[in-house]
Protein backbone atom coordinates (compact mmCIF):
# COMPACT_ATOMS: atom_id res chain seq x y z
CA UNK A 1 88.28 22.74 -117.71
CA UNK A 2 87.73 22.42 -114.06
CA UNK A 3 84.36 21.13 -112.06
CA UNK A 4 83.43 21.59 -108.97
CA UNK A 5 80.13 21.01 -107.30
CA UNK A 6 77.29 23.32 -105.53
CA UNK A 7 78.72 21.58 -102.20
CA UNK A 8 82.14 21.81 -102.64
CA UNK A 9 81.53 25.59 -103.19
CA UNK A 10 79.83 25.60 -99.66
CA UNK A 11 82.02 23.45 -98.09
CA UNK A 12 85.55 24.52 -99.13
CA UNK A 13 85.49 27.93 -100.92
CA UNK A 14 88.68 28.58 -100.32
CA UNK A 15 90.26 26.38 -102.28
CA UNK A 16 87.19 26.41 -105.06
CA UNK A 17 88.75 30.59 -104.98
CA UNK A 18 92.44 28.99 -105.32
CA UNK A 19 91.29 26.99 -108.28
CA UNK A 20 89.78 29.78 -109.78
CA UNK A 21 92.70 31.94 -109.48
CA UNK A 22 94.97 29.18 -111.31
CA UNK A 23 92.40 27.94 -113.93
CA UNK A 24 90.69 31.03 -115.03
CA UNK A 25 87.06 29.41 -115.14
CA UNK A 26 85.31 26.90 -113.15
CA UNK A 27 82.20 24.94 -114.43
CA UNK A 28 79.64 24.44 -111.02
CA UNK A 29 77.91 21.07 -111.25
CA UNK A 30 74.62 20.90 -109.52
CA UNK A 31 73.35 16.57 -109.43
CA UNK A 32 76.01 16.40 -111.53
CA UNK A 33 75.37 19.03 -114.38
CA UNK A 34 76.69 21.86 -115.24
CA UNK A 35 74.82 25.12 -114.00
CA UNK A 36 77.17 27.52 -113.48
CA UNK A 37 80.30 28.96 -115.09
CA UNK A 38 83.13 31.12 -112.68
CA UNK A 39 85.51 33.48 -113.99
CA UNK A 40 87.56 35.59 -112.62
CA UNK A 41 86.62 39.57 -112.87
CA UNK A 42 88.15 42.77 -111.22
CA UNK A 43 86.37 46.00 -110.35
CA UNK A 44 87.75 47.37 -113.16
CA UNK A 45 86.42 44.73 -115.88
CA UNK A 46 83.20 44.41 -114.37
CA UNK A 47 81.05 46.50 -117.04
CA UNK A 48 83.03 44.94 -119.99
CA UNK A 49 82.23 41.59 -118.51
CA UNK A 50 78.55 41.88 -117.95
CA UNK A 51 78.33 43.41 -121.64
CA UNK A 52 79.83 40.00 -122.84
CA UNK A 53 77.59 37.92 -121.15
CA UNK A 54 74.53 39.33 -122.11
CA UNK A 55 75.61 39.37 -126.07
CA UNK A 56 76.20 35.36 -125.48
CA UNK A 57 73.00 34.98 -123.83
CA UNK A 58 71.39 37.25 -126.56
CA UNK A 59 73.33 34.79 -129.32
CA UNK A 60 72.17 31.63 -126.97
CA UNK A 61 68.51 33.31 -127.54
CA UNK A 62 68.70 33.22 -131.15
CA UNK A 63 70.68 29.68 -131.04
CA UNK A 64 67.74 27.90 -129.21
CA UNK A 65 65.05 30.06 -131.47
CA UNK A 66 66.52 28.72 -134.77
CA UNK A 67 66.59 25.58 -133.93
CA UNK A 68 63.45 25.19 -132.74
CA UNK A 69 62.36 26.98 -136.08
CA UNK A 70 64.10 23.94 -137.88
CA UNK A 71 62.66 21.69 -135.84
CA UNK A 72 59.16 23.14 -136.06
CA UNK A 73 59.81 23.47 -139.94
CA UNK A 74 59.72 27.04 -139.94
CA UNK A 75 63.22 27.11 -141.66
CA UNK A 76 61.25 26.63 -145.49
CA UNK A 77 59.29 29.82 -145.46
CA UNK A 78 59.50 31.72 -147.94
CA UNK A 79 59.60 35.59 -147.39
CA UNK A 80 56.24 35.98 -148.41
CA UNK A 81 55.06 33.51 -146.07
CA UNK A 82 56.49 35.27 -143.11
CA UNK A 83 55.43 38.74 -143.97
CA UNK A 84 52.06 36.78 -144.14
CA UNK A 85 52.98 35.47 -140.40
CA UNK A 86 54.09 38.73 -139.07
CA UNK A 87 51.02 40.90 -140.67
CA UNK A 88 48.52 38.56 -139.33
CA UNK A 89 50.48 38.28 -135.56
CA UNK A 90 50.21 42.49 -136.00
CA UNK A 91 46.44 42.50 -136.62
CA UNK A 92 45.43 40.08 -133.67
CA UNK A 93 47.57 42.06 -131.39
CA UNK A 94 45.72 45.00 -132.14
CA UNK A 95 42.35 42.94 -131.65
């Protein structure tokens, strides 16, 4: 895996592109964190590519919502209890 920073994207993208073109993906560190992924796409990829990402984000989506359901305890309901949840979220919505 290969890092390179917000500034040495501004500074030298030339050889950030080079890397890219050898490595396949590029993590972007902003402060020194990850912020970014680069990967190399072509015209003709370009819909298939965007499709991907959005079913990871989707799956990152549900990722971040279970765990906070663990975390909150919400992992123990029973299916009554979240019919319960979901009738009562329903009827103040329509409040």
């Amino acid at each position: 895996m290969e890092f390179v920073t917000v500034r040495d994207l501004r500074t030298r993208p030339k050889s950030v592109w080079e890397t890219l073109d050898r490595k396949k993906e590029i993590i972007v560190t902003n402060n020194g964190k990850p912020s970014a992924l680069m990967l190399p796409i072509s015209e003709d990829d370009l819909e298939d590519v965007l499709s991907m990402v959005r079913q990871v984000n989707a799956q990152r989506a549900v990722s971040r919502m279970q765990r906070a359901a663990v975390r909150a305890g919400l992992d123990t309901m029973t299916l009554d209890e979240i019919n319960t949840e979901i009738a009562e979220a329903r009827k103040a919505a329509r409040s």
